[in-house]
C-alpha atoms as a PDB file:
ATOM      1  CA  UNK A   1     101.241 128.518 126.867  1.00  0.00           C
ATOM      2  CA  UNK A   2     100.302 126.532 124.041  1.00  0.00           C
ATOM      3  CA  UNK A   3     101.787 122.555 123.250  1.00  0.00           C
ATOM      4  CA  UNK A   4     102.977 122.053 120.106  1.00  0.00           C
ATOM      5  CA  UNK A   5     103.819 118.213 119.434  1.00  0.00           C
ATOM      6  CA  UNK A   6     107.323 117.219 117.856  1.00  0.00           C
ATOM      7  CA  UNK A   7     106.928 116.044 113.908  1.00  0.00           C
ATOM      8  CA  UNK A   8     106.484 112.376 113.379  1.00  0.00           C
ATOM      9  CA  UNK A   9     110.103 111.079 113.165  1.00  0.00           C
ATOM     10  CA  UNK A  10     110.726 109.156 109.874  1.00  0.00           C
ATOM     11  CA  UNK A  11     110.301 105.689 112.153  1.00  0.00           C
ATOM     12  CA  UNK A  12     106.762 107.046 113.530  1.00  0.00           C
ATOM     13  CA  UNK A  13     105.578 107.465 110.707  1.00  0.00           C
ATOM     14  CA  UNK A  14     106.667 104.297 109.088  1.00  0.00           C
ATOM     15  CA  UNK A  15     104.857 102.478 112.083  1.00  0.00           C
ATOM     16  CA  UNK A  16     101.309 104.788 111.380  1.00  0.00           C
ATOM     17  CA  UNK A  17     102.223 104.194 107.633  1.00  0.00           C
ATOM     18  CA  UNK A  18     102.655 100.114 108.553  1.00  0.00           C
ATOM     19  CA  UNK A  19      99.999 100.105 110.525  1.00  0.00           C
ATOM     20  CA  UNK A  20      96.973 101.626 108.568  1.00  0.00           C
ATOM     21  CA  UNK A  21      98.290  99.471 105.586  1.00  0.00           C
ATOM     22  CA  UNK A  22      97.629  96.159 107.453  1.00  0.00           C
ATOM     23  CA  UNK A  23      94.203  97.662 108.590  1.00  0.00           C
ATOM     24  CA  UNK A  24      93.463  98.276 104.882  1.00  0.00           C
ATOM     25  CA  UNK A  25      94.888  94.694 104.092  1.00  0.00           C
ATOM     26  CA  UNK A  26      92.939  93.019 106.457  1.00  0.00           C
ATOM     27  CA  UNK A  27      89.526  94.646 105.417  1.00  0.00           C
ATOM     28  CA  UNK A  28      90.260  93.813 101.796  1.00  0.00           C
ATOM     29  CA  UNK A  29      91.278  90.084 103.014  1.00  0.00           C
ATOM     30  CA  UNK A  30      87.037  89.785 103.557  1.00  0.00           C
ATOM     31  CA  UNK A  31      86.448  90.348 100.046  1.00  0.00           C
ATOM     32  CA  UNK A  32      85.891  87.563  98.410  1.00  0.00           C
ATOM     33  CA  UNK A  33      86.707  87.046  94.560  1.00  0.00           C
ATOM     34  CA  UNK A  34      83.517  87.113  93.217  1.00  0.00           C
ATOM     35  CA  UNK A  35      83.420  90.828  94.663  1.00  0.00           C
ATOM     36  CA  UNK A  36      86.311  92.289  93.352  1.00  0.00           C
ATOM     37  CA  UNK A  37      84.847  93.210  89.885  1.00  0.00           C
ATOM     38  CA  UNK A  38      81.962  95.054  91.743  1.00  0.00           C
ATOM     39  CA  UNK A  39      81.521  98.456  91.016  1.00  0.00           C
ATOM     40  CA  UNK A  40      79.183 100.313  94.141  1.00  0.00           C
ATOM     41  CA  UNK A  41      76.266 102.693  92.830  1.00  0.00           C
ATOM     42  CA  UNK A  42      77.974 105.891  93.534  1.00  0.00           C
ATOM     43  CA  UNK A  43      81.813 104.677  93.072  1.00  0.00           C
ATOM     44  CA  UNK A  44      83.820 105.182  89.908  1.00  0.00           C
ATOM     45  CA  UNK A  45      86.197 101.928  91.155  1.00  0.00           C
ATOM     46  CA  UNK A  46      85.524  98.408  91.856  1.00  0.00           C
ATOM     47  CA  UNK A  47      86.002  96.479  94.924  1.00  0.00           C
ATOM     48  CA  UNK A  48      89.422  95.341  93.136  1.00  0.00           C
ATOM     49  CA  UNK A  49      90.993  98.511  91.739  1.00  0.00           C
ATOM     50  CA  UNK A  50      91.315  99.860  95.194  1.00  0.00           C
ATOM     51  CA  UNK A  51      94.964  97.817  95.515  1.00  0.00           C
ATOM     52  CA  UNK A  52      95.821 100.136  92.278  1.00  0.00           C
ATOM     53  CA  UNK A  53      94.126 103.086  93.742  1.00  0.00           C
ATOM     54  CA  UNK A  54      96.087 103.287  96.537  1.00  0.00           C
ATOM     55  CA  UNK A  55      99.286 101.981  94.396  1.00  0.00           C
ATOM     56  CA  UNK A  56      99.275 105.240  92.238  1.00  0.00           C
ATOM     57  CA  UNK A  57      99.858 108.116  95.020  1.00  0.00           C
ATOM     58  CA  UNK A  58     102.368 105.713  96.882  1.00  0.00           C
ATOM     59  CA  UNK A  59     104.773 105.991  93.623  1.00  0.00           C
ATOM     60  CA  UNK A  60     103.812 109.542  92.507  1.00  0.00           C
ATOM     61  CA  UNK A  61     104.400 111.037  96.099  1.00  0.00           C
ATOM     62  CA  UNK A  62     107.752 109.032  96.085  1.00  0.00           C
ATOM     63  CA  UNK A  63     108.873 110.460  93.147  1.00  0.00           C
ATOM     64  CA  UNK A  64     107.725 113.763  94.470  1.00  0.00           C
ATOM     65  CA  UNK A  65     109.839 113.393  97.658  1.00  0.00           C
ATOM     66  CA  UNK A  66     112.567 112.323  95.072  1.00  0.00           C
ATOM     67  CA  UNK A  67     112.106 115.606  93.206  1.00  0.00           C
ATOM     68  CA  UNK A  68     112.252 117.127  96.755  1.00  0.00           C
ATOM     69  CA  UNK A  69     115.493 115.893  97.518  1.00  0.00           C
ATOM     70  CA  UNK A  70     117.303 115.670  94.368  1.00  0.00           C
ATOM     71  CA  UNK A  71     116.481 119.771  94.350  1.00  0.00           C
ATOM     72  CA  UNK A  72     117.879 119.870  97.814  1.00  0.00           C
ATOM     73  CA  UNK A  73     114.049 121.512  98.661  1.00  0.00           C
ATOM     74  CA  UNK A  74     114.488 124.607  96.037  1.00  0.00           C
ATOM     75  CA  UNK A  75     110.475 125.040  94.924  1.00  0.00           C
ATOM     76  CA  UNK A  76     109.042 122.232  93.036  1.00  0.00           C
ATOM     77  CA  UNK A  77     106.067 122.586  89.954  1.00  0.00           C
ATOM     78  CA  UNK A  78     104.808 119.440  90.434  1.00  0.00           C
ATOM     79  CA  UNK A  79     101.419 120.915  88.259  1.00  0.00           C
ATOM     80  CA  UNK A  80     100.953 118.676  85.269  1.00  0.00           C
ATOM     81  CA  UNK A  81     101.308 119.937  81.763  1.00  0.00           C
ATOM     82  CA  UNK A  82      98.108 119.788  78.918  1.00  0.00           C
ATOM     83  CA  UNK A  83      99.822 115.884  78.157  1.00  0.00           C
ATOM     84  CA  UNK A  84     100.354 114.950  81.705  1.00  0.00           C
ATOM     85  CA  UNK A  85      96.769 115.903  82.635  1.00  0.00           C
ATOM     86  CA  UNK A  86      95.391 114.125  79.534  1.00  0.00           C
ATOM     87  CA  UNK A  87      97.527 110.958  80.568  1.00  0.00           C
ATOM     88  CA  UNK A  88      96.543 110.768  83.812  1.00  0.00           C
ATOM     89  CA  UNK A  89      92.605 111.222  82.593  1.00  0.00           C
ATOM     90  CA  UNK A  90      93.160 107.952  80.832  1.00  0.00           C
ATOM     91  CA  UNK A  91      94.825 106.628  83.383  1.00  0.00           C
ATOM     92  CA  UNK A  92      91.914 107.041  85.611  1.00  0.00           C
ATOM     93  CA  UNK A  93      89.432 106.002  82.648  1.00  0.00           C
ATOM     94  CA  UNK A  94      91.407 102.804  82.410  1.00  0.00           C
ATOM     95  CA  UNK A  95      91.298 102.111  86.248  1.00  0.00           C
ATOM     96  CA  UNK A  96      87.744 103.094  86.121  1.00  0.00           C
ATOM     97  CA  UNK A  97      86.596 100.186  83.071  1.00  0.00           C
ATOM     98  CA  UNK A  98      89.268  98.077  85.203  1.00  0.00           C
ATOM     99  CA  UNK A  99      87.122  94.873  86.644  1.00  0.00           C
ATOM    100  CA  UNK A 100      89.433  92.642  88.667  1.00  0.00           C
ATOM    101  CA  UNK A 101      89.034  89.116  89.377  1.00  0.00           C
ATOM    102  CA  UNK A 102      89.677  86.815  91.569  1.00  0.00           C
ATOM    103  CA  UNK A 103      93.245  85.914  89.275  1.00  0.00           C
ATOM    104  CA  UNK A 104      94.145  89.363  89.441  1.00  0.00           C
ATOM    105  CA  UNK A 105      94.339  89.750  93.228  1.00  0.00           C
ATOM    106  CA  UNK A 106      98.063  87.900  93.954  1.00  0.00           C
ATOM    107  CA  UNK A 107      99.440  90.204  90.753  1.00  0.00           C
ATOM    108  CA  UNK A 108      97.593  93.500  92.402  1.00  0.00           C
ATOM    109  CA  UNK A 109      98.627  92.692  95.739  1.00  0.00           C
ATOM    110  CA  UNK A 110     102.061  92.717  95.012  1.00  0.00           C
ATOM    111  CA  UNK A 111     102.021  95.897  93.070  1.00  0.00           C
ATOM    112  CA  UNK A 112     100.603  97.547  96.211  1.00  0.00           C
ATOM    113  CA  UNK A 113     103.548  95.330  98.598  1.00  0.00           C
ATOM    114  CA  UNK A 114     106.245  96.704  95.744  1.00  0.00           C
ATOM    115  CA  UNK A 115     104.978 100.538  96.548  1.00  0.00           C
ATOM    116  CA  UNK A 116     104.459 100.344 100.006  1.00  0.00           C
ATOM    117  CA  UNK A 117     108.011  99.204 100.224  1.00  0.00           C
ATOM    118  CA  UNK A 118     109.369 101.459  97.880  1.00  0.00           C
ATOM    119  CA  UNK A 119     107.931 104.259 100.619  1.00  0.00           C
ATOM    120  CA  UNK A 120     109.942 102.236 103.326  1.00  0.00           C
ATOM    121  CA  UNK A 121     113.214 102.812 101.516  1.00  0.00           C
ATOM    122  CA  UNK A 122     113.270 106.557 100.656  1.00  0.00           C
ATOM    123  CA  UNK A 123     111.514 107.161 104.030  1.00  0.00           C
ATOM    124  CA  UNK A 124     113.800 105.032 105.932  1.00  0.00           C
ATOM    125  CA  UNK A 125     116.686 106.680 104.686  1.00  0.00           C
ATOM    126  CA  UNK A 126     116.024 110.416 105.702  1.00  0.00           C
ATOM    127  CA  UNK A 127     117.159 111.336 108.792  1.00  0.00           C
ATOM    128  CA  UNK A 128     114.561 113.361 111.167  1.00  0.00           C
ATOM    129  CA  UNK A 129     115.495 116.932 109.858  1.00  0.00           C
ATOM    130  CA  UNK A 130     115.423 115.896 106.224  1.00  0.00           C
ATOM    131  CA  UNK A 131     111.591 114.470 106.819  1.00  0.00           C
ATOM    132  CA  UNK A 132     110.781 117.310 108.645  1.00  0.00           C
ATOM    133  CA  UNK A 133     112.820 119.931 106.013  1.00  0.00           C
ATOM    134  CA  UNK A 134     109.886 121.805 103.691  1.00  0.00           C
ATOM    135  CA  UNK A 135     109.730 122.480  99.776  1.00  0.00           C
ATOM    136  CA  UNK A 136     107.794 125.009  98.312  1.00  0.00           C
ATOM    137  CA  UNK A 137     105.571 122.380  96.032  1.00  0.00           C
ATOM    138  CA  UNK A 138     102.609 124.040  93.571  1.00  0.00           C
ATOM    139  CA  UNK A 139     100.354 121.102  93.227  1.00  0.00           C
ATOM    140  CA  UNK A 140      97.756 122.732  90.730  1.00  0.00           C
ATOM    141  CA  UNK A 141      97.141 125.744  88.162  1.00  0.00           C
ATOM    142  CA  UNK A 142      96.245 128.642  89.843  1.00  0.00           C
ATOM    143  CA  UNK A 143      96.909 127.427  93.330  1.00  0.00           C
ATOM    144  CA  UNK A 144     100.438 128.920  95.786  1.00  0.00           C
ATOM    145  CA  UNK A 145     102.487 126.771  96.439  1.00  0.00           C
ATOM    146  CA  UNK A 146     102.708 124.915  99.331  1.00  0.00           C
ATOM    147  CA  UNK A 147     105.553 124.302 102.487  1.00  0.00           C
ATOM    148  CA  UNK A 148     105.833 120.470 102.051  1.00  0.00           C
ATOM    149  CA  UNK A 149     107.956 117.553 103.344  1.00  0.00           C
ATOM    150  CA  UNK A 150     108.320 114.193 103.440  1.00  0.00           C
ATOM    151  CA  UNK A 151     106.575 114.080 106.936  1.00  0.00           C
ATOM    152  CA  UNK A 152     103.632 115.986 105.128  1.00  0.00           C
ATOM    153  CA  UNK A 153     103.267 113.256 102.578  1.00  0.00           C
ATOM    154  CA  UNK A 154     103.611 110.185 104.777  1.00  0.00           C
ATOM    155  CA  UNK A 155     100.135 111.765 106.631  1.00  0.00           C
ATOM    156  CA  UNK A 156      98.451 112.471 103.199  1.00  0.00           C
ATOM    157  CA  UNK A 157      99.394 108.720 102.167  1.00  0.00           C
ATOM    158  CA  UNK A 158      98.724 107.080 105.329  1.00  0.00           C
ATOM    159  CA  UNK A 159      95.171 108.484 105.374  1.00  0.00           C
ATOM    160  CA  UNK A 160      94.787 107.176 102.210  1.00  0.00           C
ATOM    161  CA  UNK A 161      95.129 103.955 103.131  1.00  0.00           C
ATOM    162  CA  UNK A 162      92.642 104.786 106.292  1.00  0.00           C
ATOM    163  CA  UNK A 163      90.018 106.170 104.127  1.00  0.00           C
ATOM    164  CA  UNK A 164      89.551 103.269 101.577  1.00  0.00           C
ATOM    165  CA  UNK A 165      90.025 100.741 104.841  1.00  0.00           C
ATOM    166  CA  UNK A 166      86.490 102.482 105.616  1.00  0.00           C
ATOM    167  CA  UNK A 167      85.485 102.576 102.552  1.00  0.00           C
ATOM    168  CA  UNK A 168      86.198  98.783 101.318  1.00  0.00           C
ATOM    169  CA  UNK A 169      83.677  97.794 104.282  1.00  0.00           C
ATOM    170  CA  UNK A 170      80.837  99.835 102.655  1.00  0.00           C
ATOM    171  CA  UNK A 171      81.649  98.628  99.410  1.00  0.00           C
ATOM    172  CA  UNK A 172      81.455  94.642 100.407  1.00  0.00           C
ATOM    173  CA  UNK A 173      78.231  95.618 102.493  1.00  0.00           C
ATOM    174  CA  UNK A 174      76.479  96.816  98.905  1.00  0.00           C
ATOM    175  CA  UNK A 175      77.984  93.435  97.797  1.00  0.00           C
ATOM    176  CA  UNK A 176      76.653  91.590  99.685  1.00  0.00           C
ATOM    177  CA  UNK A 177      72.838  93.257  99.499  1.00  0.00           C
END
């Protein structure tokens, strides 16, 4: 007989969510100023742009889960059209050039607080078969789609915040060599 765990309920995953946030925070709390503009050999971001790194997927999954919902979970394209793709390439070319300083750090913060709460409200406010209820989403051209809910996401965005709590260490070491 195998044991299959119970899905994350919304609150669970707010607390994992919570949680790997103020690991992130608190990694990114020993950079000091002078690093943020520092760009790793081998990274495409510097020290600073990882507040707006992780900023971006908190509001584009929330509108996702938005889409989700407003659809009442029919399939969602969620593939990005010729001028969608060629907006988010300059997006990524402008967070790329981006060099923060130490001024920039109380503005970028609080985008990242504004997102990261903005999760807490939609989340919040879906009951446990609602975050656990699938979409069919197609994330890419050429790919199927996929079963996803807002219990899928939360994992996705949570181990965001995990990897570049890792990866902010590495980045300060380099710094500091």
């Amino acid at each position: 007989m195998s044991h299959q765990s119970q899905p994350p309920s919304p609150r669970e995953a707010l607390i994992a969510f919570d949680q790997a946030r103020d690991a992130f925070l608190a990694a990114f709390a020993r950079a000091p100023d002078e690093a943020l503009s520092f760009v790793p050999t081998g990274d495409e971001y510097a020290v600073g742009v990882l507040l707006s790194h992780l900023r971006d997927p908190l509001r584009d999954y929330m509108a996702l889960c938005a889409a989700m919902l407003s659809g009442d979970f029919a399939p969602v394209d969620n593939r990005r059209d010729a001028s969608g793709a060629a907006a988010d390439a300059r997006h990524h070319a402008a967070l790329a050039a981006l060099r923060p300083t130490g001024a920039d750090r109380a503005r970028l913060l609080g985008e990242l607080a504004q997102a990261h709460q903005q999760v807490h409200t939609r989340i919040s406010s879906l009951d446990d078969a609602t975050f656990n209820r699938q979409a069919l989403i197609t994330f890419s051209a050429g790919s199927a789609a996929s079963p996803t809910a807002a219990r899928d996401i939360m994992g996705w965005l949570t181990d965001h915040y995990r990897e570049h709590t890792e990866q902010v260490g590495t980045m300060l070491e380099q710094w500091r060599r």
